[in-house]
N, C-alpha and C. Protein backbone atom coordinates (compact mmCIF):
# COMPACT_ATOMS: atom_id res chain seq x y z
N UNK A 1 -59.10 -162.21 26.17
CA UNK A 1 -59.20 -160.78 26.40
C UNK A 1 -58.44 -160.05 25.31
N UNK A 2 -58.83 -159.03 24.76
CA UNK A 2 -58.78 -158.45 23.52
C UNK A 2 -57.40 -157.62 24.71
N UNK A 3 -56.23 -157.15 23.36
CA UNK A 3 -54.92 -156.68 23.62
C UNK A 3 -55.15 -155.21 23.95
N UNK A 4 -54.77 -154.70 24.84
CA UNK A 4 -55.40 -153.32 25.56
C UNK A 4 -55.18 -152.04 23.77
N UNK A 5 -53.86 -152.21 23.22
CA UNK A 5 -53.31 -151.46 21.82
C UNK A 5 -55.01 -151.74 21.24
N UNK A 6 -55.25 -152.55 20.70
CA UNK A 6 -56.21 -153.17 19.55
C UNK A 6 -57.39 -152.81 20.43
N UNK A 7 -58.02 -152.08 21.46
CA UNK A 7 -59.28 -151.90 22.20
C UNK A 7 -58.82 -150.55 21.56
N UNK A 8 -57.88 -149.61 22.22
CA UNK A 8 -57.45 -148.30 21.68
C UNK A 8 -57.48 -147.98 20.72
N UNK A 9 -57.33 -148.68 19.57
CA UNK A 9 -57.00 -148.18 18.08
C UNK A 9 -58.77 -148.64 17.68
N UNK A 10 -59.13 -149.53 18.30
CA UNK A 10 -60.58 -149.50 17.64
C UNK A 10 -61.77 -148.94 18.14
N UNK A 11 -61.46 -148.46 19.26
CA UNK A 11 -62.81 -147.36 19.37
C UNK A 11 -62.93 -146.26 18.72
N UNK A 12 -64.28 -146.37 18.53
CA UNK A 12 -64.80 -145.77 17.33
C UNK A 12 -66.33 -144.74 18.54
N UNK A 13 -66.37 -143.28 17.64
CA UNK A 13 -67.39 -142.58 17.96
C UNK A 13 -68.83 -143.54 17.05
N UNK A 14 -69.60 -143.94 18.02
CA UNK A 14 -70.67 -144.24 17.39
C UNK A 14 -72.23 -143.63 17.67
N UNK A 15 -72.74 -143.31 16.15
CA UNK A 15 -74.40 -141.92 16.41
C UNK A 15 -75.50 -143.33 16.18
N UNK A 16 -74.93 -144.56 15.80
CA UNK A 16 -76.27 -145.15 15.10
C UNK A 16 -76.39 -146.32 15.90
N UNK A 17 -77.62 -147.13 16.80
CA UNK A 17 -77.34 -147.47 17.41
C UNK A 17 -78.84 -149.03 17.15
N UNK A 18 -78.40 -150.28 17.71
CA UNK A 18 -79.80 -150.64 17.52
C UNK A 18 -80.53 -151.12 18.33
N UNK A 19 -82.19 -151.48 18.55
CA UNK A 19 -83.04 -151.53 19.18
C UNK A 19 -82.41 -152.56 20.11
N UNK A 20 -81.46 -152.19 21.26
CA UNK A 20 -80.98 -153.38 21.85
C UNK A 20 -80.82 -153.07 23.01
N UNK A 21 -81.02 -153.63 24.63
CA UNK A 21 -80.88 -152.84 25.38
C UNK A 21 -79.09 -153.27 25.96
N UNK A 22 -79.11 -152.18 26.87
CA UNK A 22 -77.55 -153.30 27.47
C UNK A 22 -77.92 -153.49 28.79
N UNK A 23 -76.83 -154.83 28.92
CA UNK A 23 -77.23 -155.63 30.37
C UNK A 23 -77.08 -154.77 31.43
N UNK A 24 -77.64 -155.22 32.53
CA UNK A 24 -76.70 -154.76 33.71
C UNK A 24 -75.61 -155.13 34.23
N UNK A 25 -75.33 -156.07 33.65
CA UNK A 25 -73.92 -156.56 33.59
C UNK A 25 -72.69 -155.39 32.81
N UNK A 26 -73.44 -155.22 31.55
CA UNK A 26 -72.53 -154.80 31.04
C UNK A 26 -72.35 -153.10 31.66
N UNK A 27 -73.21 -152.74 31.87
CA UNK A 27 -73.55 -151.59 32.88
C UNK A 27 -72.54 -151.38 34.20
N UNK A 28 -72.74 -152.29 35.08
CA UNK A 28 -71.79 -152.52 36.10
C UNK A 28 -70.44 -152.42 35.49
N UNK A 29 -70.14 -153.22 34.72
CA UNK A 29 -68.94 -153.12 34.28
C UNK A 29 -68.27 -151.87 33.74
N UNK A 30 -69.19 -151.06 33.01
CA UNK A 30 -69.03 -149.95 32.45
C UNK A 30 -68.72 -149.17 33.81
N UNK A 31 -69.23 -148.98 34.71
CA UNK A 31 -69.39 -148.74 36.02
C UNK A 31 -67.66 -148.70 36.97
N UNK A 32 -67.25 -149.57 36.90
CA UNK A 32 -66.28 -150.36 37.29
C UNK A 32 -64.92 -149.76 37.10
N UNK A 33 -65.21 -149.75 35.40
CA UNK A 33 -64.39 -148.74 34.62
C UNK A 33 -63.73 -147.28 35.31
N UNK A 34 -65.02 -146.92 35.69
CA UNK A 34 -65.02 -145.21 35.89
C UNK A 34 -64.44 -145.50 37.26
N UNK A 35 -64.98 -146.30 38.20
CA UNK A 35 -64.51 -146.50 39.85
C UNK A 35 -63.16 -146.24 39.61
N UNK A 36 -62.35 -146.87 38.68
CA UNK A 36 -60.89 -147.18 38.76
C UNK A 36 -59.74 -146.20 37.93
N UNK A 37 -60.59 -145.25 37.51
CA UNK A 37 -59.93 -144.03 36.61
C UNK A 37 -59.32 -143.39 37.56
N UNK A 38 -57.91 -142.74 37.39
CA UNK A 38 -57.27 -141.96 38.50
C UNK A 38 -57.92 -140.67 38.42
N UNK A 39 -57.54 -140.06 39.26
CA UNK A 39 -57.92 -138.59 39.92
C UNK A 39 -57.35 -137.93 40.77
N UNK A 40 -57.36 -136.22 40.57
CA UNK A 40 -56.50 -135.56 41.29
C UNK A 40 -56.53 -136.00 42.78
N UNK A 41 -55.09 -136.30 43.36
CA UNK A 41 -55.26 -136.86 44.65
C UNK A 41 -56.52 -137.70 45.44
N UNK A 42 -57.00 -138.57 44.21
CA UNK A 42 -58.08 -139.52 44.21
C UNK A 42 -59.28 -139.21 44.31
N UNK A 43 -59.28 -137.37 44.85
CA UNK A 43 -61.06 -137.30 44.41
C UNK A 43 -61.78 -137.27 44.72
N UNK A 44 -61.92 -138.51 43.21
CA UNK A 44 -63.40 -139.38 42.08
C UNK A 44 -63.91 -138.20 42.23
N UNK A 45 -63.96 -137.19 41.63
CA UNK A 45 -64.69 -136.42 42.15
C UNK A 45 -66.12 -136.55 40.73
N UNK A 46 -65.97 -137.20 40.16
CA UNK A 46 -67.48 -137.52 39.12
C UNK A 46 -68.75 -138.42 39.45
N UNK A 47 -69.83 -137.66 39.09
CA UNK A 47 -70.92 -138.48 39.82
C UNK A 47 -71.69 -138.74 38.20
N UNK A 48 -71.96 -139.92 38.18
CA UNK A 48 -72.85 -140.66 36.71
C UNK A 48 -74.03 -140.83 36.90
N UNK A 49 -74.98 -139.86 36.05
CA UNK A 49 -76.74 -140.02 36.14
C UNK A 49 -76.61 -140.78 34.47
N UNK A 50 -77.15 -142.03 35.06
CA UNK A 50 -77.56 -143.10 34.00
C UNK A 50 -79.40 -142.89 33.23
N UNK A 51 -79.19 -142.51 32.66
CA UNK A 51 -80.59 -142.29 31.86
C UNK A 51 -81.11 -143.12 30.95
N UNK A 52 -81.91 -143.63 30.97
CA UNK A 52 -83.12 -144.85 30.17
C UNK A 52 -84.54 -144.40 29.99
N UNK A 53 -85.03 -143.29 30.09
CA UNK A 53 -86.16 -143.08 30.27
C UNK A 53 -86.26 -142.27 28.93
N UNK A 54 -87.28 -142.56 28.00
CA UNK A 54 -87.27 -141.82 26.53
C UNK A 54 -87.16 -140.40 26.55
N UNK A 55 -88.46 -140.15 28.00
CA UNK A 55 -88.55 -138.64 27.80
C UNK A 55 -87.24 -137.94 28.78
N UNK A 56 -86.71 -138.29 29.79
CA UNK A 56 -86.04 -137.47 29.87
C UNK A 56 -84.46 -137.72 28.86
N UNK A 57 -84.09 -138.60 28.14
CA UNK A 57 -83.01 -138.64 26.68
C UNK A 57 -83.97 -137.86 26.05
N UNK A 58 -85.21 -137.24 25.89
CA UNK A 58 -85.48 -136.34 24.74
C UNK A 58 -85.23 -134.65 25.37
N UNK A 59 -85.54 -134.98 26.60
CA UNK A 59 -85.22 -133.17 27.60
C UNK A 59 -83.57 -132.85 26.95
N UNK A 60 -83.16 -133.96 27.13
CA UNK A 60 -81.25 -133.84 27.18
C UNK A 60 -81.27 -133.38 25.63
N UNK A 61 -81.85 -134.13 24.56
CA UNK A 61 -81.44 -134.38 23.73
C UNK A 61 -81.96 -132.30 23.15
N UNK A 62 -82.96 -131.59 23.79
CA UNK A 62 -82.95 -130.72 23.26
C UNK A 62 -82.27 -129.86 24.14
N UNK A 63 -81.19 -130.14 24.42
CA UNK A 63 -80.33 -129.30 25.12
C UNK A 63 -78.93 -129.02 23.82
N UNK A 64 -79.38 -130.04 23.07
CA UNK A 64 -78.23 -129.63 21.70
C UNK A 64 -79.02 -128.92 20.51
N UNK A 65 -77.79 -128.19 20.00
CA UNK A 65 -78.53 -127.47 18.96
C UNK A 65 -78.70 -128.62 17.89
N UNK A 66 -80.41 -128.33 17.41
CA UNK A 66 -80.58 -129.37 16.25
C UNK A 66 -79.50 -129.54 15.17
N UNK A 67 -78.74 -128.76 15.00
CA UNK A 67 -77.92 -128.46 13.88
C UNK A 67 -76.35 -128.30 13.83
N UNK A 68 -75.68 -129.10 13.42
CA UNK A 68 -74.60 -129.22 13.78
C UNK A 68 -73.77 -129.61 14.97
N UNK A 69 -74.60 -131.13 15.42
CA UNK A 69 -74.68 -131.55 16.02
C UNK A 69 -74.71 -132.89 15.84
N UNK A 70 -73.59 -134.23 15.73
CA UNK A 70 -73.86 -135.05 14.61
C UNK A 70 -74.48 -136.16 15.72
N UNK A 71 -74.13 -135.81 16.88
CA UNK A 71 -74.91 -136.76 18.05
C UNK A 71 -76.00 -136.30 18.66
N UNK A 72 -76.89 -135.54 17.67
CA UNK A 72 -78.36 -135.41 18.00
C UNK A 72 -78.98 -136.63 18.09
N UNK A 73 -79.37 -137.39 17.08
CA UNK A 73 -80.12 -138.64 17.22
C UNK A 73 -79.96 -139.42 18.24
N UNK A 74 -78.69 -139.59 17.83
CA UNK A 74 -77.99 -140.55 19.28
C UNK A 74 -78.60 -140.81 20.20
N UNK A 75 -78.91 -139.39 20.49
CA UNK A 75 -79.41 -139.11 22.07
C UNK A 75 -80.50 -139.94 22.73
N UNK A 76 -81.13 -139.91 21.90
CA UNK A 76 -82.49 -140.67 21.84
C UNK A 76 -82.59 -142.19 21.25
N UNK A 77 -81.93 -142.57 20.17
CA UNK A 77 -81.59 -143.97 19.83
C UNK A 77 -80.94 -145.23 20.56
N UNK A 78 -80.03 -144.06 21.60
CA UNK A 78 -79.05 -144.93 22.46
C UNK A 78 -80.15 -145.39 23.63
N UNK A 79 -80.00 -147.14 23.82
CA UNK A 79 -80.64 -147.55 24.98
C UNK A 79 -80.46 -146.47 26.40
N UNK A 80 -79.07 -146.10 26.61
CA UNK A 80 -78.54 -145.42 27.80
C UNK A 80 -77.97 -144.31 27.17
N UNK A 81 -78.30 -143.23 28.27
CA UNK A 81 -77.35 -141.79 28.12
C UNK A 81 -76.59 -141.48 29.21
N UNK A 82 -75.04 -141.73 29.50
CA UNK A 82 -74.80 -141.75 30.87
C UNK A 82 -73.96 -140.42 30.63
N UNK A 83 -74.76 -139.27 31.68
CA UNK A 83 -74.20 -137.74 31.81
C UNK A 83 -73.22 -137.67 33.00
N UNK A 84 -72.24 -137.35 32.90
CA UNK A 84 -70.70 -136.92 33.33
C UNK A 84 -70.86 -135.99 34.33
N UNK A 85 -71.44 -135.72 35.48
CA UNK A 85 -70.88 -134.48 36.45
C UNK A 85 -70.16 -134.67 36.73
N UNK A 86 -69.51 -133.27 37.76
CA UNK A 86 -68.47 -133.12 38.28
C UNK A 86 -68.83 -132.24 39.34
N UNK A 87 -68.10 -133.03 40.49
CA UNK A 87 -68.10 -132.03 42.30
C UNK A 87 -67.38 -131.02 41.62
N UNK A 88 -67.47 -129.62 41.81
CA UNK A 88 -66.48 -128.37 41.42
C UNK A 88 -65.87 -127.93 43.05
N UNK A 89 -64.58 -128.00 43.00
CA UNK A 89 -63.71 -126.84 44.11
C UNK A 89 -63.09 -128.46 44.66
N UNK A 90 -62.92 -129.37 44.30
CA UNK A 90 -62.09 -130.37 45.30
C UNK A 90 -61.01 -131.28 44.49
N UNK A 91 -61.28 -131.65 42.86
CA UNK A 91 -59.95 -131.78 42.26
C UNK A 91 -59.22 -130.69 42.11
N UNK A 92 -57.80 -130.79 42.23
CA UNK A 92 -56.91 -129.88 41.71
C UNK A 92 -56.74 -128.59 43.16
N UNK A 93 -57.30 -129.09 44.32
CA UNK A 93 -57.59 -127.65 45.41
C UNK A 93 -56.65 -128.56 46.31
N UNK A 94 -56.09 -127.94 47.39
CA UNK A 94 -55.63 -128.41 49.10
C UNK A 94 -56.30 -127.66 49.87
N UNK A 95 -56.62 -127.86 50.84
CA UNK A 95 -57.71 -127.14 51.69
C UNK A 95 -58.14 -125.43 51.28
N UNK A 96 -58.95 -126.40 50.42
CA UNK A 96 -59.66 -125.16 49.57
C UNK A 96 -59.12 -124.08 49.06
N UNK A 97 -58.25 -124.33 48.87
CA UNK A 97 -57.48 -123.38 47.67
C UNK A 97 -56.70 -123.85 46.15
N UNK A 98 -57.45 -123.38 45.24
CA UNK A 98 -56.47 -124.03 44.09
C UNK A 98 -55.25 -123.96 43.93
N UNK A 99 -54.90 -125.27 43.02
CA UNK A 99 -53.25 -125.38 43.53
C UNK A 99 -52.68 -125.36 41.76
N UNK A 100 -53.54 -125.13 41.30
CA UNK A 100 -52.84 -125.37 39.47
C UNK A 100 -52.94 -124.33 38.98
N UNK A 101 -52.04 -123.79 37.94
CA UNK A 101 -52.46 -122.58 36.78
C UNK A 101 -53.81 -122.71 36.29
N UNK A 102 -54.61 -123.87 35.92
CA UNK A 102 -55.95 -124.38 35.47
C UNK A 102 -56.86 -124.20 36.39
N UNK A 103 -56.82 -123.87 37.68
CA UNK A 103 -57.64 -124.06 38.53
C UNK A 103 -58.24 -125.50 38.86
N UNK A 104 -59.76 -125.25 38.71
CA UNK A 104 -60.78 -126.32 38.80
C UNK A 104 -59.82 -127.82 38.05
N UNK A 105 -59.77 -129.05 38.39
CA UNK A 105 -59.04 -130.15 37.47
C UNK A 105 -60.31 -131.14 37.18
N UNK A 106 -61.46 -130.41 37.61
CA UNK A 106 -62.29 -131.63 36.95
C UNK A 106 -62.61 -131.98 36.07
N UNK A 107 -62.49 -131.38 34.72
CA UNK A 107 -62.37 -131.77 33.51
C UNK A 107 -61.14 -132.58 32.94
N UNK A 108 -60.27 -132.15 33.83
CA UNK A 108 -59.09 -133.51 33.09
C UNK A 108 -59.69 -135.30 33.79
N UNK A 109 -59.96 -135.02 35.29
CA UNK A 109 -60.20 -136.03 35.96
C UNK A 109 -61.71 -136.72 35.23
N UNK A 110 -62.59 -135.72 34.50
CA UNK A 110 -63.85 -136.45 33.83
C UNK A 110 -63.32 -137.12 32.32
N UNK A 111 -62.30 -136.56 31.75
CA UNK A 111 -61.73 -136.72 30.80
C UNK A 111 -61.16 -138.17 30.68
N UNK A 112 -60.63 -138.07 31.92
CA UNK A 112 -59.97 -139.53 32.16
C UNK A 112 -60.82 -140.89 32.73
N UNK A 113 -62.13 -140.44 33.25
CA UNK A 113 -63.46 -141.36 33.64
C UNK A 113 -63.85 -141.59 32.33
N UNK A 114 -64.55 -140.63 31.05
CA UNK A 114 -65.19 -141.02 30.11
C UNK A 114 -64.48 -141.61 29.27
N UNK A 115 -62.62 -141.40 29.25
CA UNK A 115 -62.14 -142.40 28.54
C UNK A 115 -62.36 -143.76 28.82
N UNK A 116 -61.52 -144.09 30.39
CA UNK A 116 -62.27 -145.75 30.60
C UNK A 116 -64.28 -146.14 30.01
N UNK A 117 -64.97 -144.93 30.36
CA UNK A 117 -66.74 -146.02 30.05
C UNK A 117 -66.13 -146.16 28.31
N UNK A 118 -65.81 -145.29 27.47
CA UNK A 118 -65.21 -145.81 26.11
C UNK A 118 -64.85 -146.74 25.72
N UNK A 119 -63.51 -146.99 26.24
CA UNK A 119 -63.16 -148.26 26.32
C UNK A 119 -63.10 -149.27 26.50
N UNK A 120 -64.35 -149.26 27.80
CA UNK A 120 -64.79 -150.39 28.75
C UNK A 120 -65.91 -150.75 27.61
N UNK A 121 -66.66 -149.69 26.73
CA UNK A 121 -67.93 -150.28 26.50
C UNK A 121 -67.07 -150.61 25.25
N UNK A 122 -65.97 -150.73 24.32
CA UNK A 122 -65.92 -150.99 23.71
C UNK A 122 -65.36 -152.27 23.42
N UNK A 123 -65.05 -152.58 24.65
CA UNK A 123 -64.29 -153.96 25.23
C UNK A 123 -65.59 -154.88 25.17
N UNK A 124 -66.63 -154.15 25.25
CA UNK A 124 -67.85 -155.36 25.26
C UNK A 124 -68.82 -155.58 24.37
N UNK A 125 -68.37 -154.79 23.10
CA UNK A 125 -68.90 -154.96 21.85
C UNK A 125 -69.68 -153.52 21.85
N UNK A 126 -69.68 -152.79 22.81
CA UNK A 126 -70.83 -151.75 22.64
C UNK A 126 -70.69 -150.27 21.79
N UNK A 127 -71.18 -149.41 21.49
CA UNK A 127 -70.63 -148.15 21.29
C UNK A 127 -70.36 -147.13 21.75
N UNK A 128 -70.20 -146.03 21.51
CA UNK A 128 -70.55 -144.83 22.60
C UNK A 128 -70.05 -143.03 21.33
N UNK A 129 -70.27 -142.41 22.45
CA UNK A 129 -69.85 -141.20 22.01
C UNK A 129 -69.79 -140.16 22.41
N UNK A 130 -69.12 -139.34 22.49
CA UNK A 130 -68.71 -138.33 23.74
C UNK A 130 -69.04 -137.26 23.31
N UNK A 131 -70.46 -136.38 23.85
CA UNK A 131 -71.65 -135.15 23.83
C UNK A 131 -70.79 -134.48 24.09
N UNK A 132 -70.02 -133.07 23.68
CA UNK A 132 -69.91 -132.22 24.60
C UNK A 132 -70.60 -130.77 24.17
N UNK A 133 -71.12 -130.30 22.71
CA UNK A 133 -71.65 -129.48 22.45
C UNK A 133 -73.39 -129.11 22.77
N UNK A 134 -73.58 -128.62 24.04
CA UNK A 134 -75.05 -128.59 24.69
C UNK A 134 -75.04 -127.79 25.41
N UNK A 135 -75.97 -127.16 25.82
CA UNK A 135 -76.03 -126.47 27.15
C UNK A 135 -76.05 -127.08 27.90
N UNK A 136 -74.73 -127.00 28.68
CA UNK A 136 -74.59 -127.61 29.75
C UNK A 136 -75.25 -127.24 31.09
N UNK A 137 -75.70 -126.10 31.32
CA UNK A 137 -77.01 -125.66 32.57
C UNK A 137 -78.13 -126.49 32.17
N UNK A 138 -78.67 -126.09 30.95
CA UNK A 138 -80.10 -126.36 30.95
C UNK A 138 -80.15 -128.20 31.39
N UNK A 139 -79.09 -128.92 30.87
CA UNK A 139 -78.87 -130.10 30.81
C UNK A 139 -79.21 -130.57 32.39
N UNK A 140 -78.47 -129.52 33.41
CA UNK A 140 -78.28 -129.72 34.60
C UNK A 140 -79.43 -129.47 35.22
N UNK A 141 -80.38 -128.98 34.85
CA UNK A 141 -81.95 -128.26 35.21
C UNK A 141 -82.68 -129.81 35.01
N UNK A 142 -82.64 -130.37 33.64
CA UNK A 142 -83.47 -131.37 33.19
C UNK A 142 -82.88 -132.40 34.02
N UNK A 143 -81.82 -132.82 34.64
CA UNK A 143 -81.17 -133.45 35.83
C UNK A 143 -81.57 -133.37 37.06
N UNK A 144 -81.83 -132.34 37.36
CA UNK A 144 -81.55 -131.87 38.81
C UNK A 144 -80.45 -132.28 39.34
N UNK A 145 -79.07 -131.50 38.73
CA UNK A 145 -78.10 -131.67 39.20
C UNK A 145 -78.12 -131.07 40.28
N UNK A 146 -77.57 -131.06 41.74
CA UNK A 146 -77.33 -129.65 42.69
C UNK A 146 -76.23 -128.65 42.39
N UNK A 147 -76.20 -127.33 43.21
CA UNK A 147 -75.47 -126.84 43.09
C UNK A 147 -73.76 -127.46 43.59
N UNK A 148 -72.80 -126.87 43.20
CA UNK A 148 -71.48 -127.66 43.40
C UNK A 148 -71.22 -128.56 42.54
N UNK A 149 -72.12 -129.00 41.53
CA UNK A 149 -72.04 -129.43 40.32
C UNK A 149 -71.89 -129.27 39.06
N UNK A 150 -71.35 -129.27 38.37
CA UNK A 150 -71.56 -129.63 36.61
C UNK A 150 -71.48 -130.66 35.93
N UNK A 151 -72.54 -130.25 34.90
CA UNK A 151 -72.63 -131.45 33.52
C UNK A 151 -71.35 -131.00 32.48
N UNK A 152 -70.74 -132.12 32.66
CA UNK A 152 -69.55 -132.18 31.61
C UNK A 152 -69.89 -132.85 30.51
N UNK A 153 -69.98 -134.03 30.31
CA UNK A 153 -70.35 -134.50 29.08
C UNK A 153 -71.75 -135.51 29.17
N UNK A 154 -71.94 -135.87 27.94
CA UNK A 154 -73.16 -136.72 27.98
C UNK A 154 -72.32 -137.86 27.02
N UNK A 155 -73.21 -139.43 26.86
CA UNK A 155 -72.11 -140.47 26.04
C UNK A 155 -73.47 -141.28 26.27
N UNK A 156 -74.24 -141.13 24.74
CA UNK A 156 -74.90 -142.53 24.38
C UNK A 156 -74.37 -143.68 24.66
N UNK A 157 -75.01 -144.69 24.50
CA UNK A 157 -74.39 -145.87 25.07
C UNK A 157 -75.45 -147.17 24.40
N UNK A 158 -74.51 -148.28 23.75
CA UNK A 158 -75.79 -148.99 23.35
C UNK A 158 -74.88 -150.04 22.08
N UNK A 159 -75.77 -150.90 21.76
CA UNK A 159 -75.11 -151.83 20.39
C UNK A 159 -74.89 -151.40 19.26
N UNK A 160 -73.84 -150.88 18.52
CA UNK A 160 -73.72 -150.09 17.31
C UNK A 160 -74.43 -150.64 16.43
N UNK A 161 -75.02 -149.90 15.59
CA UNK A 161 -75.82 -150.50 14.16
C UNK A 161 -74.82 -150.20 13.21
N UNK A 162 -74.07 -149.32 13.42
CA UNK A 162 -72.79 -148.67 12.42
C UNK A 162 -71.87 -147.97 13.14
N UNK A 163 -70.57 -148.92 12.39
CA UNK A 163 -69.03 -148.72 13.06
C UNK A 163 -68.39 -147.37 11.92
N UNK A 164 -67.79 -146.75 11.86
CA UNK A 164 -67.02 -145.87 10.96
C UNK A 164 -65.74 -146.31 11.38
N UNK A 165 -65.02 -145.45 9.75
CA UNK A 165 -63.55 -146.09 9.82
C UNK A 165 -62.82 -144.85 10.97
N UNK A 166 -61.39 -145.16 10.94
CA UNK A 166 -60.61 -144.50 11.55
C UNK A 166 -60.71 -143.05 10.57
N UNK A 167 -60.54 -142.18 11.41
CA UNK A 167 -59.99 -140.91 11.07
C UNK A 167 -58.59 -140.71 10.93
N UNK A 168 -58.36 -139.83 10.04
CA UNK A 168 -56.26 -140.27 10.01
C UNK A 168 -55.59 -139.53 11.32
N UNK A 169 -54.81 -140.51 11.41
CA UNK A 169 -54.11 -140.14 12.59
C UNK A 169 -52.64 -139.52 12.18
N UNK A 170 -52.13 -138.72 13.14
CA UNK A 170 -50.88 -138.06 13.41
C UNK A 170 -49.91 -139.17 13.53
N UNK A 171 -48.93 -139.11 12.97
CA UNK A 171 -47.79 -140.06 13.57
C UNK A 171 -47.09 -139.85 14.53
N UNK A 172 -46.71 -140.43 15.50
CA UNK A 172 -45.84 -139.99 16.92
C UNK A 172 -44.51 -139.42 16.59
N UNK A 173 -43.99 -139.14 15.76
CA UNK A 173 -43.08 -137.98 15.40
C UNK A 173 -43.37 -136.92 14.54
N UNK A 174 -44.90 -136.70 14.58
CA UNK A 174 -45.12 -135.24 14.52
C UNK A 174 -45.74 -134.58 15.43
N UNK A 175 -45.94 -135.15 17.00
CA UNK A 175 -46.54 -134.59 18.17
C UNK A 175 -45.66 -135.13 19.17
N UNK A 176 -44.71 -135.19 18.87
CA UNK A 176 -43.55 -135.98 19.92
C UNK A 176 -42.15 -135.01 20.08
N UNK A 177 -41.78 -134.88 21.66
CA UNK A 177 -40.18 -133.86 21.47
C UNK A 177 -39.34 -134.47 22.44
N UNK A 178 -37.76 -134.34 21.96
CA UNK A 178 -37.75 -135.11 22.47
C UNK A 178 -36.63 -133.78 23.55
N UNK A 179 -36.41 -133.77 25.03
CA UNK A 179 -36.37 -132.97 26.06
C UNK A 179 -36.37 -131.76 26.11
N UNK A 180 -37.10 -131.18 24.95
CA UNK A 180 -37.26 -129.68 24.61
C UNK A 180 -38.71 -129.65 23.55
N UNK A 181 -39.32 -128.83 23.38
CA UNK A 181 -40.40 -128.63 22.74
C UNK A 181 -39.79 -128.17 21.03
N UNK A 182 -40.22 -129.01 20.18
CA UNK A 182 -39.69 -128.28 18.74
C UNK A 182 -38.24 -129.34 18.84
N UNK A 183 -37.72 -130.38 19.25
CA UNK A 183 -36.84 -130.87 19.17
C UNK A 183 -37.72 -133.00 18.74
């Protein structure tokens, strides 16, 4: 089993993907991942529409602008497109009232689901990449998400044809303080 550091430092955003499908194994597993992601006072409040079907990855896929958009192709190349909802009004609330300056917490709690399928798929040789520039309604139309829902992100999914290098990273003592901010 690959060292949890060395899974972290090597996932990589991947747009290029090849004619390969993934198991259901590896699926489940990917699956598994997300079951076990924490959440505000547990939640889960994310529901995963797994997509394989060409035409509806092409509905999704024109939910991004053609242009400036470097995970256009993706969309459609990737065997799987697994889209991110979220229940709205139950992370981050106590009997129905929000309890944070942020309100709604389902974006930290989806944040923390699409990290594990990342990692999980990258633990198994696979790629991925995390959609978030789309209309996120129309996305939810071509879904039939219900109401009480949103589409948070979308994340190709599939055998990389091409890995890219690291992007430079920050060193932990230039985003690090130590019991005061600016210290």
């Amino acid at each position: 089993m690959a060292d949890l550091m060395e899974v972290i430092r090597g996932r990589r955003s991947v747009r290029k993907y090849l004619e390969k499908q993934v198991s259901e194994d590896e699926l489940e597993t990917i699956l598994e991942a997300v079951k076990w992601a924490p959440s505000w006072a547990n939640t889960q409040c994310w529901e995963v529409v797994i997509v394989t079907d060409q035409q509806v990855k092409q509905a999704l896929q024109a939910t991004l602008p053609p242009k400036g958009n470097p995970a256009f192709k993706a969309m459609v190349q990737a065997p799987v497109v697994l889209v991110m909802c979220a229940k709205t009004g139950v992370s981050g609330y106590y009997k129905g009232q929000v309890t944070t300056k942020f309100g709604d917490w389902f974006m930290y709690d989806l944040g923390i689901a699409t990290q594990n399928i990342c990692l999980a798929a990258h633990h198994l040789g696979l790629g991925t990449v995390i959609v978030g520039l789309f209309d996120h309604d129309k996305a939810g139309r071509v879904l039939k998400v219900p109401e009480g829902y949103e589409v948070v992100t979308m994340i190709p999914l599939g055998h990389p044809a091409k890995v890219g290098a690291a992007p430079k990273r920050k060193e932990p003592q230039q985003f690090s303080h130590h019991q005061y901010f600016g210290q």
